[in-house]
PDB file of N, CA and C in Angstrom:
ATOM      1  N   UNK A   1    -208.288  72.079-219.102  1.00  0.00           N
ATOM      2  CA  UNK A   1    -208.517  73.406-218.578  1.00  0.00           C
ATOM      3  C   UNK A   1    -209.180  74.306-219.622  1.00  0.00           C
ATOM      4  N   UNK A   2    -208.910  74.288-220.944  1.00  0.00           N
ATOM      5  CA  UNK A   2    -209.309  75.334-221.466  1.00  0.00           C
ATOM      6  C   UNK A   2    -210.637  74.442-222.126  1.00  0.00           C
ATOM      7  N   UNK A   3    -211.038  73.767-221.826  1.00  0.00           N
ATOM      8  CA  UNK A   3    -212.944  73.301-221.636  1.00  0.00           C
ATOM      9  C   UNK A   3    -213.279  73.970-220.963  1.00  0.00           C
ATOM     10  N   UNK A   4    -213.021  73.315-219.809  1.00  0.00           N
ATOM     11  CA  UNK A   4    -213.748  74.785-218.667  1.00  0.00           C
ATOM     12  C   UNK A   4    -213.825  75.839-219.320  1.00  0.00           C
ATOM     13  N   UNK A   5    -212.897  76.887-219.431  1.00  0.00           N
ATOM     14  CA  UNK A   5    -212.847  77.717-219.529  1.00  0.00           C
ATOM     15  C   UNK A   5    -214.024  78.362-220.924  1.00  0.00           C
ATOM     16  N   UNK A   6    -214.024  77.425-222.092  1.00  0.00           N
ATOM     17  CA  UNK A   6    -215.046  77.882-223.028  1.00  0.00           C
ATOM     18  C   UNK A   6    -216.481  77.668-222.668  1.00  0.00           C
ATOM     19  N   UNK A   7    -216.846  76.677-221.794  1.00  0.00           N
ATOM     20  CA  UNK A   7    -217.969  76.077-220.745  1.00  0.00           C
ATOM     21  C   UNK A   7    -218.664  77.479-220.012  1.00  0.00           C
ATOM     22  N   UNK A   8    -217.204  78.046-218.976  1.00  0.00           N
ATOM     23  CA  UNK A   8    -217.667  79.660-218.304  1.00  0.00           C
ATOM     24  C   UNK A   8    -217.924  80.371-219.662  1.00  0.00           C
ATOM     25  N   UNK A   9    -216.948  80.462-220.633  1.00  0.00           N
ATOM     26  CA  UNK A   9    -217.134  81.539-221.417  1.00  0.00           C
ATOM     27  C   UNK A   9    -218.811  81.758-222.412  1.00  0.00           C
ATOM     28  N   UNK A  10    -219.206  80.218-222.108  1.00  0.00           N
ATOM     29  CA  UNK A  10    -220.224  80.332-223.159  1.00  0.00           C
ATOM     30  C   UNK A  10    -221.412  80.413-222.269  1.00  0.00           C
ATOM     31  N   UNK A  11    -221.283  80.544-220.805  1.00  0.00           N
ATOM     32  CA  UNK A  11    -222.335  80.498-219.727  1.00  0.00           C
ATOM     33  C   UNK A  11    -222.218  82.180-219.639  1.00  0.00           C
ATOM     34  N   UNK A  12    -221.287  83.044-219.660  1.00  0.00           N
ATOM     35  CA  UNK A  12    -221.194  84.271-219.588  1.00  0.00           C
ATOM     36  C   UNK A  12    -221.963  84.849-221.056  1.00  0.00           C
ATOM     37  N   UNK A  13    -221.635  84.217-222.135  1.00  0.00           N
ATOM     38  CA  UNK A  13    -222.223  85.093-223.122  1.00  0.00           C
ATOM     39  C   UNK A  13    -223.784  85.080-222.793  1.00  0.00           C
ATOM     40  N   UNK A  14    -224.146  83.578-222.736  1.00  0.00           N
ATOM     41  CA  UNK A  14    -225.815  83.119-222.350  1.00  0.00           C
ATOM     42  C   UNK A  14    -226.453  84.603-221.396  1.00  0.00           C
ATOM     43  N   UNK A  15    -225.852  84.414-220.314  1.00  0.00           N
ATOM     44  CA  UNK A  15    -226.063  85.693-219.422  1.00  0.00           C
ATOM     45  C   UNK A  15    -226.446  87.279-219.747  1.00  0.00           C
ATOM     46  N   UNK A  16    -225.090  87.343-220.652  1.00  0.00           N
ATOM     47  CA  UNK A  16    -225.216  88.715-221.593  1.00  0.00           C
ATOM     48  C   UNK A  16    -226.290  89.320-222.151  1.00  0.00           C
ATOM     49  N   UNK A  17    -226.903  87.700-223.105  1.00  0.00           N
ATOM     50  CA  UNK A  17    -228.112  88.010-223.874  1.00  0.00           C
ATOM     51  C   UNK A  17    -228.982  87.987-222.997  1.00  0.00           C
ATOM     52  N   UNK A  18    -229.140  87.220-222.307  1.00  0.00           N
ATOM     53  CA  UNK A  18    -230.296  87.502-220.994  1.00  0.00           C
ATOM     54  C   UNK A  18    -230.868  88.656-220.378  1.00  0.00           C
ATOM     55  N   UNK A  19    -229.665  89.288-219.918  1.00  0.00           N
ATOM     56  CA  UNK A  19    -229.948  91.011-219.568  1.00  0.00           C
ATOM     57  C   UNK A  19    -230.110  91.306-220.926  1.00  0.00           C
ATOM     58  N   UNK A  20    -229.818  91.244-221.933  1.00  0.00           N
ATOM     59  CA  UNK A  20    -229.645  92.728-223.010  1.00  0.00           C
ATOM     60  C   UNK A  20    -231.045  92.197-223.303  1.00  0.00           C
ATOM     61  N   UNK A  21    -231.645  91.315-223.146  1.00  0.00           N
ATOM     62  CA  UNK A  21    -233.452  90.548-223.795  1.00  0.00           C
ATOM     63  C   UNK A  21    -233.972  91.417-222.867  1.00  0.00           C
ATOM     64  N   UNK A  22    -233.764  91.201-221.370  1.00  0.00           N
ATOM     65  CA  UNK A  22    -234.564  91.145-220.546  1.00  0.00           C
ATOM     66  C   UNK A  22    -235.517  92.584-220.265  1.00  0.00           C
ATOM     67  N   UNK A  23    -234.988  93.783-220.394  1.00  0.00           N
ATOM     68  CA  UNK A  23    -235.333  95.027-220.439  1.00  0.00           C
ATOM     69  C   UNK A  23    -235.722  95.609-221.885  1.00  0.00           C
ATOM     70  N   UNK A  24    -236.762  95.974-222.310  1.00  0.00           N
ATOM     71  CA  UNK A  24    -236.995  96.208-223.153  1.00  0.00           C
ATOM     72  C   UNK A  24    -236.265  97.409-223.456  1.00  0.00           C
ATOM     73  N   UNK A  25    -236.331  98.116-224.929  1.00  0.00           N
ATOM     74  CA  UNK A  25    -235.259  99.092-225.016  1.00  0.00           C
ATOM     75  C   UNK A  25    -236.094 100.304-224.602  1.00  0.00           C
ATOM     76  N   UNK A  26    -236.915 100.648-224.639  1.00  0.00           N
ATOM     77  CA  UNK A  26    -237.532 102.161-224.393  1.00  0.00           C
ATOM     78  C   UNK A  26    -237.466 102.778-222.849  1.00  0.00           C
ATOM     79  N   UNK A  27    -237.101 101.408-221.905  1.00  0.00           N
ATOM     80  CA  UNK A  27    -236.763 101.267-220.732  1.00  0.00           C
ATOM     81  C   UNK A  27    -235.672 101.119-220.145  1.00  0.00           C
ATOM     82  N   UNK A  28    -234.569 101.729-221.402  1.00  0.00           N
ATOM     83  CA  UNK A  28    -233.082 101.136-220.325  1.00  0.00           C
ATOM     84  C   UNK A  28    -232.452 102.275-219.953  1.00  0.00           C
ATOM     85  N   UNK A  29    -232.714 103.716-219.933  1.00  0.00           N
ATOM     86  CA  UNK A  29    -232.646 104.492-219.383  1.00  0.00           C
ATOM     87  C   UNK A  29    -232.715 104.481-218.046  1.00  0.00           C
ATOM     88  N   UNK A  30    -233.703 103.848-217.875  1.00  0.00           N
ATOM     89  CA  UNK A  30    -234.408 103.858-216.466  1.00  0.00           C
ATOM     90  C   UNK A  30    -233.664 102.643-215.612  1.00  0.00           C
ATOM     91  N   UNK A  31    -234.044 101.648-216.121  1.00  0.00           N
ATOM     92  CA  UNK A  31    -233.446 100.306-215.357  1.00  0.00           C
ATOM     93  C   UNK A  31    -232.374  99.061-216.445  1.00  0.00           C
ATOM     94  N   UNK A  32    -231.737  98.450-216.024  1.00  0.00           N
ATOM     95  CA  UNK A  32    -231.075  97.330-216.632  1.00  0.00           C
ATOM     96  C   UNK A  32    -230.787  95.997-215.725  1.00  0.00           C
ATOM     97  N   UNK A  33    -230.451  95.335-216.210  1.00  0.00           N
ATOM     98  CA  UNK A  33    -230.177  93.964-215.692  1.00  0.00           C
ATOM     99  C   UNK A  33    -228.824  93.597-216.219  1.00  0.00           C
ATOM    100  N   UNK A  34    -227.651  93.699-215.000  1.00  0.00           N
ATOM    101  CA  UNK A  34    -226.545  92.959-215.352  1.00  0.00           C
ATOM    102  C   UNK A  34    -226.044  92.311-214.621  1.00  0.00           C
ATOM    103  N   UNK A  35    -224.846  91.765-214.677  1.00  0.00           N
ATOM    104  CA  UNK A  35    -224.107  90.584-213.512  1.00  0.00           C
ATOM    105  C   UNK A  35    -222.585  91.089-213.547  1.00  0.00           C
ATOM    106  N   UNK A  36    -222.112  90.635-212.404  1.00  0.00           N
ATOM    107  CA  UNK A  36    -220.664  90.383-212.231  1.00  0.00           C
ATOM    108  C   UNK A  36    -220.271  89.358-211.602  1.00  0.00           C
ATOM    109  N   UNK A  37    -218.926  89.441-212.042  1.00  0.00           N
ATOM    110  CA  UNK A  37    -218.278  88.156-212.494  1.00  0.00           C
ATOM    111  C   UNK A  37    -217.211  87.940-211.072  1.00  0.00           C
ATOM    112  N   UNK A  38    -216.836  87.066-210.218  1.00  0.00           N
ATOM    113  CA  UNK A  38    -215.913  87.324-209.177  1.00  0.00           C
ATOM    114  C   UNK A  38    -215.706  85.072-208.998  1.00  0.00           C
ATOM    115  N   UNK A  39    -214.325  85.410-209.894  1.00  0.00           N
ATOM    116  CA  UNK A  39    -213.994  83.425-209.560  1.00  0.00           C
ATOM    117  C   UNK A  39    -215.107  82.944-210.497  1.00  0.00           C
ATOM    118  N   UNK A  40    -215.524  81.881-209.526  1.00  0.00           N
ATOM    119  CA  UNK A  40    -216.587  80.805-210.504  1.00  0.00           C
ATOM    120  C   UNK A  40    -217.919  81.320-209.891  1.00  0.00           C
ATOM    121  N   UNK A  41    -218.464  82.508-209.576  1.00  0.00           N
ATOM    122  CA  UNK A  41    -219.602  82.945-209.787  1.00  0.00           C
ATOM    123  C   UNK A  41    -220.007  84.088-210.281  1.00  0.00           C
ATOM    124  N   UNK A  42    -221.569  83.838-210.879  1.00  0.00           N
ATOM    125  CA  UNK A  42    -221.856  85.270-211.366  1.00  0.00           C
ATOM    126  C   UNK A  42    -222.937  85.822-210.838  1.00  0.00           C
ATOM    127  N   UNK A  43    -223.045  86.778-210.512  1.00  0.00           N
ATOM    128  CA  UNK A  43    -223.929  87.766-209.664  1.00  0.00           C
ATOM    129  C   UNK A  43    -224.724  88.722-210.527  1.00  0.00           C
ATOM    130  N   UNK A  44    -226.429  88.208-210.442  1.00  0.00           N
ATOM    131  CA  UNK A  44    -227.337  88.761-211.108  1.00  0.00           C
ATOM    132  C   UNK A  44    -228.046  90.060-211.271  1.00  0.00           C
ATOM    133  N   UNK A  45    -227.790  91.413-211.023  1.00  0.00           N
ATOM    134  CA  UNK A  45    -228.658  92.560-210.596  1.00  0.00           C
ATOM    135  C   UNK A  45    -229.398  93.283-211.119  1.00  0.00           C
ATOM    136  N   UNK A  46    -230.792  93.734-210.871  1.00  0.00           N
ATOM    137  CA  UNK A  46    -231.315  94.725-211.683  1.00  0.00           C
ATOM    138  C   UNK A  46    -231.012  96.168-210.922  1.00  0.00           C
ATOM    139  N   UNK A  47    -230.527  96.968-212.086  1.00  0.00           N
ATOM    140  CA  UNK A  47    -230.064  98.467-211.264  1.00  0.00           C
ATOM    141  C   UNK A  47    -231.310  99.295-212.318  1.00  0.00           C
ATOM    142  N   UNK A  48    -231.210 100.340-211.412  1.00  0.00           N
ATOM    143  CA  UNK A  48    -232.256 101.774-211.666  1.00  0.00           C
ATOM    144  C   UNK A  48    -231.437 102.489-211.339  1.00  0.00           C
ATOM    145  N   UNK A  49    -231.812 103.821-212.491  1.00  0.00           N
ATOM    146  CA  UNK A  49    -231.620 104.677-212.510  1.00  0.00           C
ATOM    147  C   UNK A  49    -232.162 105.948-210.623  1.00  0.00           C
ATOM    148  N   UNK A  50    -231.139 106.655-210.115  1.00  0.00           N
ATOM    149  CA  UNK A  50    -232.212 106.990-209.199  1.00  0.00           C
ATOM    150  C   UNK A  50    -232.659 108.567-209.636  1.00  0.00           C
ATOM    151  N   UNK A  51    -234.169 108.619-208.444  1.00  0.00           N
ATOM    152  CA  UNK A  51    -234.727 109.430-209.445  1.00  0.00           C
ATOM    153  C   UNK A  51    -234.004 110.668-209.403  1.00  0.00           C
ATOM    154  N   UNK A  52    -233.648 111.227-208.083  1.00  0.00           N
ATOM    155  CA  UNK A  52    -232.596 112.854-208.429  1.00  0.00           C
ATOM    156  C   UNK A  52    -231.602 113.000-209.296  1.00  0.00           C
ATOM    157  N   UNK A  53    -231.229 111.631-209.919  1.00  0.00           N
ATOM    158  CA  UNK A  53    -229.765 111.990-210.118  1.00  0.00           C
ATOM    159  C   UNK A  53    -229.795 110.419-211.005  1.00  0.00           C
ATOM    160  N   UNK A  54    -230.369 110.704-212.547  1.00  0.00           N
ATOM    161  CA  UNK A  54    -230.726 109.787-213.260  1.00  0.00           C
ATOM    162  C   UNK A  54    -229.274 109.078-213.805  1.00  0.00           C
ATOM    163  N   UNK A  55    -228.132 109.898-213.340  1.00  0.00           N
ATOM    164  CA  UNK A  55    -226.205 109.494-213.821  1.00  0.00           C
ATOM    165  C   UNK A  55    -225.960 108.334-212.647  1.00  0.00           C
ATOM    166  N   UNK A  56    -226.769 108.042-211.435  1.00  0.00           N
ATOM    167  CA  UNK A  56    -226.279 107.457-210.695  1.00  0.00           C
ATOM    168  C   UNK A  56    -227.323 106.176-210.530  1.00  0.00           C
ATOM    169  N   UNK A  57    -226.848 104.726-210.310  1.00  0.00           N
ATOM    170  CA  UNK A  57    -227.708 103.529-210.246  1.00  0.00           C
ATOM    171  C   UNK A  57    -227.497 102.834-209.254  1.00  0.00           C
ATOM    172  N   UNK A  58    -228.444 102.492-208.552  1.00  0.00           N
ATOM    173  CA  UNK A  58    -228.930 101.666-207.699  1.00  0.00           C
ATOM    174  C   UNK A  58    -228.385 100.104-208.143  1.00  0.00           C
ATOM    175  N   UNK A  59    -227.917  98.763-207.493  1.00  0.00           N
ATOM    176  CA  UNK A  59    -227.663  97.459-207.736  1.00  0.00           C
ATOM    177  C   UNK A  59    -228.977  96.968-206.745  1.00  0.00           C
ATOM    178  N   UNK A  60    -229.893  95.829-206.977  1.00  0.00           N
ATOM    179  CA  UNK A  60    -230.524  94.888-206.202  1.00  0.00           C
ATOM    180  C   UNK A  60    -230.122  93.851-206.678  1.00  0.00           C
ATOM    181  N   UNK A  61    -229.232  92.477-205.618  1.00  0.00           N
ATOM    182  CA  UNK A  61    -229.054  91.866-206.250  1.00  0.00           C
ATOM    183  C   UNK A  61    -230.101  90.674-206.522  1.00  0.00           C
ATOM    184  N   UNK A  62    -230.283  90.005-207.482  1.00  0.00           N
ATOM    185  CA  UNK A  62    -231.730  89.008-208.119  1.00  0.00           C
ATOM    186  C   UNK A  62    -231.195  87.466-207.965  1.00  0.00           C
ATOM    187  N   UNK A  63    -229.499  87.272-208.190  1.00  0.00           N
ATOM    188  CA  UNK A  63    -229.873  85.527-208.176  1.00  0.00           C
ATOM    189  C   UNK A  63    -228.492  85.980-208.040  1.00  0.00           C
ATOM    190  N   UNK A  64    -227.707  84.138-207.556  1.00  0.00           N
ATOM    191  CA  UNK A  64    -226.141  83.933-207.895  1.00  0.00           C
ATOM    192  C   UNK A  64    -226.005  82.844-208.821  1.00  0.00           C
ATOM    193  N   UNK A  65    -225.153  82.867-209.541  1.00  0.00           N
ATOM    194  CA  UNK A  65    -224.796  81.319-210.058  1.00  0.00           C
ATOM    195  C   UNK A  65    -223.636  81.010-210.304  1.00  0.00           C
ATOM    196  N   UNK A  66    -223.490  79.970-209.131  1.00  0.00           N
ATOM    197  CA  UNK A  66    -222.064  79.336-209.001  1.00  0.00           C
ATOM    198  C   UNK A  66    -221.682  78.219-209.795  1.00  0.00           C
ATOM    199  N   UNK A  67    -220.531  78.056-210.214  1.00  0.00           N
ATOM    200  CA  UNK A  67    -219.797  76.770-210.846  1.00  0.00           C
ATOM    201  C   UNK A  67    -218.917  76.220-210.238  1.00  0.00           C
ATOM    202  N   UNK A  68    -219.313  75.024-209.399  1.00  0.00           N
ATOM    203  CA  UNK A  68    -218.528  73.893-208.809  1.00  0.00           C
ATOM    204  C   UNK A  68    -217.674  73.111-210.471  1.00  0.00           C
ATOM    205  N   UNK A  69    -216.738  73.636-210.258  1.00  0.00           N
ATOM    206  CA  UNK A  69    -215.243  72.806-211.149  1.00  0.00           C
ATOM    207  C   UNK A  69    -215.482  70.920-210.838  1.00  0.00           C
ATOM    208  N   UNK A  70    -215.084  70.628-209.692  1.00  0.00           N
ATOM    209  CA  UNK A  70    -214.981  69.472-209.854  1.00  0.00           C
ATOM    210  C   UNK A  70    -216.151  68.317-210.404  1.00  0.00           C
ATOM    211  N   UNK A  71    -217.434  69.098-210.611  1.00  0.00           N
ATOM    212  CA  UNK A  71    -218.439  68.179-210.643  1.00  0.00           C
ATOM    213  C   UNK A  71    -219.314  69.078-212.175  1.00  0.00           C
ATOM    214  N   UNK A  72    -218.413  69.764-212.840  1.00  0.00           N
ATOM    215  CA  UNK A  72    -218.870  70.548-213.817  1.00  0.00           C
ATOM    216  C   UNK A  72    -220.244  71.031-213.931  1.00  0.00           C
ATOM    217  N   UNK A  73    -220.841  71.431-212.769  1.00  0.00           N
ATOM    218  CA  UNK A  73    -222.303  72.065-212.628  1.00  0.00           C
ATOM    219  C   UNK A  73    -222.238  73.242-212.467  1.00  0.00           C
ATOM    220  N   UNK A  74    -224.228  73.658-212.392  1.00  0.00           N
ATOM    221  CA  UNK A  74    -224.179  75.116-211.698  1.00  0.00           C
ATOM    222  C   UNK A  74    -224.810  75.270-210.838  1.00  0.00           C
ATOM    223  N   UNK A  75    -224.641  75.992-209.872  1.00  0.00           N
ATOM    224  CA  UNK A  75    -225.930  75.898-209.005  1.00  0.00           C
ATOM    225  C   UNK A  75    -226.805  77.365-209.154  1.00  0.00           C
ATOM    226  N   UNK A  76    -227.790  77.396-208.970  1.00  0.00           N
ATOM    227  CA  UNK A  76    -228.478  78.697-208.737  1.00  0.00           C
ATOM    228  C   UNK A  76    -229.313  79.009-207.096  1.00  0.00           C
ATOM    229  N   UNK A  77    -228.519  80.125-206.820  1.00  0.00           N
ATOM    230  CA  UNK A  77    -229.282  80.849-205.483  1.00  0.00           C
ATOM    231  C   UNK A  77    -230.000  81.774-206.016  1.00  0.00           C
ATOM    232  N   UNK A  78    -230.663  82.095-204.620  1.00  0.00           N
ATOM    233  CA  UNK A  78    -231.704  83.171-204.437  1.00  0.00           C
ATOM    234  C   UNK A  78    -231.026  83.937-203.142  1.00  0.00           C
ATOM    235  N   UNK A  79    -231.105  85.416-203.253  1.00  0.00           N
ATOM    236  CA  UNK A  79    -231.248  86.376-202.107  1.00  0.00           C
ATOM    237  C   UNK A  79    -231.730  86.037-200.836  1.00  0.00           C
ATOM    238  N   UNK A  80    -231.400  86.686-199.659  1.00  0.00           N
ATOM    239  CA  UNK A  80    -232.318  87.296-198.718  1.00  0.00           C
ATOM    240  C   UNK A  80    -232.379  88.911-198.400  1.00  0.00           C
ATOM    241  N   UNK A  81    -233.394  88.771-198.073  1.00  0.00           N
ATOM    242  CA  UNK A  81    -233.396  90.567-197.294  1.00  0.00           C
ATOM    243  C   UNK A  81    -232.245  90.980-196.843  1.00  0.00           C
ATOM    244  N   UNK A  82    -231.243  90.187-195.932  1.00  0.00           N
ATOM    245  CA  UNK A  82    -229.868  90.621-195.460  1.00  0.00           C
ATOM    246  C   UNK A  82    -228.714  90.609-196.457  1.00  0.00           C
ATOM    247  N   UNK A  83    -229.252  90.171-198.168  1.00  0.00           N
ATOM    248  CA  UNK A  83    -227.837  89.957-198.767  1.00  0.00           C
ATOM    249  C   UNK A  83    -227.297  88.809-198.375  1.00  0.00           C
ATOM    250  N   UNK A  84    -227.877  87.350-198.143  1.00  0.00           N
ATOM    251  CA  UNK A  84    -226.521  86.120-198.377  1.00  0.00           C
ATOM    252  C   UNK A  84    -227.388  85.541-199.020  1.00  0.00           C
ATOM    253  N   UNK A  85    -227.216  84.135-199.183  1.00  0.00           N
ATOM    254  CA  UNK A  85    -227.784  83.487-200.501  1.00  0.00           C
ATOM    255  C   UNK A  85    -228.084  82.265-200.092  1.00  0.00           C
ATOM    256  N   UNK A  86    -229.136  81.260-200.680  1.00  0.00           N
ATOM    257  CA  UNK A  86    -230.044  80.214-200.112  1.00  0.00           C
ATOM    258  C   UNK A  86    -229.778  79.561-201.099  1.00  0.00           C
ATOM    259  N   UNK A  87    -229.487  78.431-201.610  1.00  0.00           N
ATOM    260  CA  UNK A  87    -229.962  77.327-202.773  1.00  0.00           C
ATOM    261  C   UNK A  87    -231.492  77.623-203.150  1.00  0.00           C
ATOM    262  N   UNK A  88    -231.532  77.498-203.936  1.00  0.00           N
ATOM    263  CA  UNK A  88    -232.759  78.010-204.768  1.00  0.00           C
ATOM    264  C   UNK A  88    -233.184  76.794-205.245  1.00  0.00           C
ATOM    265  N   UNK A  89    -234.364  75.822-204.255  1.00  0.00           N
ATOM    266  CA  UNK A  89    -234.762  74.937-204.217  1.00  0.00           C
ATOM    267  C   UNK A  89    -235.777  74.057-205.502  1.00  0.00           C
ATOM    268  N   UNK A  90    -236.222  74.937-206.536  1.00  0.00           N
ATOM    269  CA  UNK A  90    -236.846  74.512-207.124  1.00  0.00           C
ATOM    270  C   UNK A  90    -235.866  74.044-208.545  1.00  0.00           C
ATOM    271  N   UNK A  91    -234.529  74.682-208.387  1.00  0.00           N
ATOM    272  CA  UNK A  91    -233.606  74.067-209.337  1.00  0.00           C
ATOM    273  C   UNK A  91    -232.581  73.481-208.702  1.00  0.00           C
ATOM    274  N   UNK A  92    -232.125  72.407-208.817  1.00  0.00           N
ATOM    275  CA  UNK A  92    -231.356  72.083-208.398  1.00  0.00           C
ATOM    276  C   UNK A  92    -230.015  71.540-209.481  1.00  0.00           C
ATOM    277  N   UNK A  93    -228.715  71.270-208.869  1.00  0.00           N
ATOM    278  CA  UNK A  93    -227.569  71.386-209.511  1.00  0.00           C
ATOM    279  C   UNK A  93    -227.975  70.680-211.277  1.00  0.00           C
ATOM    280  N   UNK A  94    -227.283  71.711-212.230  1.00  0.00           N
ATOM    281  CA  UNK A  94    -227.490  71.280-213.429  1.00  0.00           C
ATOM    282  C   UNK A  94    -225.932  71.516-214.457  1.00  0.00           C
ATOM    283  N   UNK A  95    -225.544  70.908-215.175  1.00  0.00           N
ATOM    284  CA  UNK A  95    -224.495  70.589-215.915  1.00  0.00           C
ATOM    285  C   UNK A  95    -225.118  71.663-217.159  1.00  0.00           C
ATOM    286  N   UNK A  96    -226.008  71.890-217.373  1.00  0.00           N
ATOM    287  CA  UNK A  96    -226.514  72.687-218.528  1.00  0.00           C
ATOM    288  C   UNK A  96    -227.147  74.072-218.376  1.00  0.00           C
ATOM    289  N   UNK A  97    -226.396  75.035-218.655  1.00  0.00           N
ATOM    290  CA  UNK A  97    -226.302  76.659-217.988  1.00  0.00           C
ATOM    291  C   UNK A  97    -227.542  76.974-218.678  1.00  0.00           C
ATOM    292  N   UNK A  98    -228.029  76.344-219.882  1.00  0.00           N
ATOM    293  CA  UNK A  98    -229.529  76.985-220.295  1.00  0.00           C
ATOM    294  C   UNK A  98    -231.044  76.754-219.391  1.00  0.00           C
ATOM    295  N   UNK A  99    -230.711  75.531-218.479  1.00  0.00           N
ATOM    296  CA  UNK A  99    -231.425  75.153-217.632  1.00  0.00           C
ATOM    297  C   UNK A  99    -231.853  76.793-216.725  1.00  0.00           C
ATOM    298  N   UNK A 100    -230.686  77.086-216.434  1.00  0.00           N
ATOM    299  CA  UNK A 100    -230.193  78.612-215.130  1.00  0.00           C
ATOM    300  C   UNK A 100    -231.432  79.596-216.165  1.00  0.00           C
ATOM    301  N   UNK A 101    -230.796  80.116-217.044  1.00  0.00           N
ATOM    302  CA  UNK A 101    -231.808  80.807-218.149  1.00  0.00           C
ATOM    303  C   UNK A 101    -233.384  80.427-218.190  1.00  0.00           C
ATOM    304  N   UNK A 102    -233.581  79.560-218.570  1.00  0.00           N
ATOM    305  CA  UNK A 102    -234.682  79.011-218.471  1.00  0.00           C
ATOM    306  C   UNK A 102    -235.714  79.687-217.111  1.00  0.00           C
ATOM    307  N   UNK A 103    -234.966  79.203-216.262  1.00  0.00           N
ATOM    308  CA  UNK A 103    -235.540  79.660-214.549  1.00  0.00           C
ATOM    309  C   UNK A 103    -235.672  80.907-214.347  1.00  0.00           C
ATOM    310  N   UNK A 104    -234.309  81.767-214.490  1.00  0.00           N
ATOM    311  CA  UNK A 104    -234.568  83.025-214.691  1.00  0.00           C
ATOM    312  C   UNK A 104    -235.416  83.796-215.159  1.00  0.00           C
ATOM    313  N   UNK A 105    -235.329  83.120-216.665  1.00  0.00           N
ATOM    314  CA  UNK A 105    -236.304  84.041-217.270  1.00  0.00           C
ATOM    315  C   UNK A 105    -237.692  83.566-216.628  1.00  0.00           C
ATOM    316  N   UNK A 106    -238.739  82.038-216.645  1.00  0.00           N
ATOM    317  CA  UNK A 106    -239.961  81.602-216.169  1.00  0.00           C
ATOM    318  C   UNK A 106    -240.321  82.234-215.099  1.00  0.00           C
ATOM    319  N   UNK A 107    -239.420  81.773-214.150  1.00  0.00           N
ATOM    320  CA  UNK A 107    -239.271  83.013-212.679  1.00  0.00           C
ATOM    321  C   UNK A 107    -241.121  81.835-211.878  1.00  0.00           C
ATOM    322  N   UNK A 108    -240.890  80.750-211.967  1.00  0.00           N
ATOM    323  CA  UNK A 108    -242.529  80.019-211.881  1.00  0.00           C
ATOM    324  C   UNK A 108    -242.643  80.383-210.373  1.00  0.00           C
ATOM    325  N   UNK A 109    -241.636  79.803-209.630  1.00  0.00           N
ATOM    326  CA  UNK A 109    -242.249  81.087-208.525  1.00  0.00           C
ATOM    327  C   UNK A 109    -241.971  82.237-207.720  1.00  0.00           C
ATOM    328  N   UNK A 110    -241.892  83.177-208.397  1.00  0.00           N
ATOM    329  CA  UNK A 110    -241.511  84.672-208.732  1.00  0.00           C
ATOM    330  C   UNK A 110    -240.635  84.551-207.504  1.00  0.00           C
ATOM    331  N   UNK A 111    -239.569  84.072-207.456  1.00  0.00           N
ATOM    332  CA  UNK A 111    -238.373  84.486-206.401  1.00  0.00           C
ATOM    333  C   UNK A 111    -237.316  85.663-206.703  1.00  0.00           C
ATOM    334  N   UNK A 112    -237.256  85.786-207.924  1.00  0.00           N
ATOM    335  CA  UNK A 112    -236.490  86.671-208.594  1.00  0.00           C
ATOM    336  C   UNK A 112    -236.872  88.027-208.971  1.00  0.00           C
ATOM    337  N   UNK A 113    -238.141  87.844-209.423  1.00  0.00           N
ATOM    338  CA  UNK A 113    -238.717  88.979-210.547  1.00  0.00           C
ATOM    339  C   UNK A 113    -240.007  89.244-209.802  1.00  0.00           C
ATOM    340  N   UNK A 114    -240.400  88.707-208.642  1.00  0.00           N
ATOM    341  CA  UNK A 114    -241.711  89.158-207.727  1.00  0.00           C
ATOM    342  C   UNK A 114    -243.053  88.603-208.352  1.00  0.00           C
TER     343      UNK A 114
END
């Protein structure tokens, strides 16, 4: 059990740096990129600032990534317009959370990042 558990923990830090890379700093006023955490998935979002009321932020969510326990993988979804989530076909299940990163960030065909 406490594999797993350093496995999530070191897939959560990966994540961390991801958003804190992903927005440059002269821009995080405006927008950021973070996730939350609920069980064995984590939920990707870029939020903005909105414009009347620069104290209050907008969530869109960008990707999910789930961890199936019994088969120690991850999977990565993609959105729809309605908010539920599709397998995200061009990756498929991977044991190695830098793989997820990788995609994210390449984005090869802009499902995420447009």
């Amino acid at each position: 059990m406490a594999i797993l558990s350093l496995h999530k923990e070191n897939a959560e830090k990966q994540l961390e740096q991801f958003c804190e890379k992903r927005v440059p700093p002269h821009a995080r006023r405006q927008i950021k990129i973070s996730f939350k955490k609920r069980g064995d998935t984590l939920t990707l979002y870029e939020c903005r600032s909105v414009f009347y009321d620069p104290t209050q932020w907008t969530e869109m969510p960008v990707a999910q990534i789930r961890y199936k326990k019994d088969e120690a993988t991850w999977f990565l979804f993609r959105p729809t317009r309605n908010e539920k989530w599709f397998p995200y076909d061009d990756l498929h299940m991977t044991k190695n959370f830098a793989d997820i990163i990788k995609e994210l960030e390449t984005d090869p065909s802009g499902t995420f990042w447009g």
